[in-house]
Each structure stands twice: as C-alpha cells, then as structure tokens.
C-alpha atoms as a PDB file:
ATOM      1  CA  UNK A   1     258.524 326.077 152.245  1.00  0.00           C
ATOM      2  CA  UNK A   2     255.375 326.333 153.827  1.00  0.00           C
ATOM      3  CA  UNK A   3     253.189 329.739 154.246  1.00  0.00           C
ATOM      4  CA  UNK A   4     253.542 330.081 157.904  1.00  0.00           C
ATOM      5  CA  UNK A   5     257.062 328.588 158.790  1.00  0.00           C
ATOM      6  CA  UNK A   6     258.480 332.132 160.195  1.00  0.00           C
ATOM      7  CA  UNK A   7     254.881 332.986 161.949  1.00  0.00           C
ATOM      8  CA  UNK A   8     255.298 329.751 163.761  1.00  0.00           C
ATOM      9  CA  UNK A   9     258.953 330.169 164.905  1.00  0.00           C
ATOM     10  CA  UNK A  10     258.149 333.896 165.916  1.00  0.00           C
ATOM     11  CA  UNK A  11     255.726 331.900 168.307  1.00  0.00           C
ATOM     12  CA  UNK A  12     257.529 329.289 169.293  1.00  0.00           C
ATOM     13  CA  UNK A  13     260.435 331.762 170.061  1.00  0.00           C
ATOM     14  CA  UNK A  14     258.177 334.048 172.016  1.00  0.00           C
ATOM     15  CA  UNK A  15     257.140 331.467 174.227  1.00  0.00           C
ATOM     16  CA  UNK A  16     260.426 330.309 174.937  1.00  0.00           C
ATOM     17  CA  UNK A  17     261.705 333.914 175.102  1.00  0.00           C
ATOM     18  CA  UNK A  18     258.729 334.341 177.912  1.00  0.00           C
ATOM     19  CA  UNK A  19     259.407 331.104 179.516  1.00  0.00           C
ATOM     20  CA  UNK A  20     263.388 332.298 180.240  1.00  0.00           C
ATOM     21  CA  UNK A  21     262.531 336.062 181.367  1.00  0.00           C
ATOM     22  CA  UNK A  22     259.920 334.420 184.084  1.00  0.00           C
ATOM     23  CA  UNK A  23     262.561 331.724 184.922  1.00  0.00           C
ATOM     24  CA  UNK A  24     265.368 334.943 184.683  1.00  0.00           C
ATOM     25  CA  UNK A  25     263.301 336.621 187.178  1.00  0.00           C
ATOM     26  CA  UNK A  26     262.979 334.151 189.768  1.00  0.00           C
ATOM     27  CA  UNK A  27     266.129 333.492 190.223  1.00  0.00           C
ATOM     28  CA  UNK A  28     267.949 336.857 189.880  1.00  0.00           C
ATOM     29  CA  UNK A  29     267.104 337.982 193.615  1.00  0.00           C
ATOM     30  CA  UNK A  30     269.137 335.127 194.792  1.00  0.00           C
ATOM     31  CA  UNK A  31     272.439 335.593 193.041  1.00  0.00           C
ATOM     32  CA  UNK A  32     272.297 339.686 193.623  1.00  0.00           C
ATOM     33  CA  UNK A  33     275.462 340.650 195.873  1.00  0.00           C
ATOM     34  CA  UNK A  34     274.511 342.378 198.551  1.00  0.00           C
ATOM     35  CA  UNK A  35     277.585 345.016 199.854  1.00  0.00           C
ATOM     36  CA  UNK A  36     277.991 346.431 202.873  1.00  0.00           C
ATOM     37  CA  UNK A  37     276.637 349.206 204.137  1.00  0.00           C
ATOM     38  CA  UNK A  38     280.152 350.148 205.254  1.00  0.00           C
ATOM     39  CA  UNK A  39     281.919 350.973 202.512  1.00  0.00           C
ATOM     40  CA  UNK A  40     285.526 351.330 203.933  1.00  0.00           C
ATOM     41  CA  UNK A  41     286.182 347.660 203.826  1.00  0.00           C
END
C-alpha cells in the first residue's frame, strides 16, 4: 500500500465534498417553497 493512499483520498474527497456544497448552494434557492403569507389556506 503506498505511504500516502488515505492523504490523497482525504483530498480528492475534499474537493469533491467542496465541489457538491458550491453546486448544493446554487441550486437550493430555487427549489425552496415559498408559503403564503396567509396562513388560513
């Protein structure tokens, strides 16, 4: 096994890890629900 297998897949998961919360982030706002302001319906 070589000396630095984990350090590189912590890396390579951090990246990817980064890569989803930015592409999380952008789309969130558009799928929120928005509700009324009138309750009662």
């Amino acid at each position: 096994m070589a000396d630095n297998f984990l350090e590189r897949h912590r890396e390579e998961y951090e990246l990817r890890k980064q890569a989803w919360l930015i592409k999380k982030k952008k789309i969130s706002p558009i799928r929120t629900i928005h509700k009324p302001e009138d309750e009662s319906l």
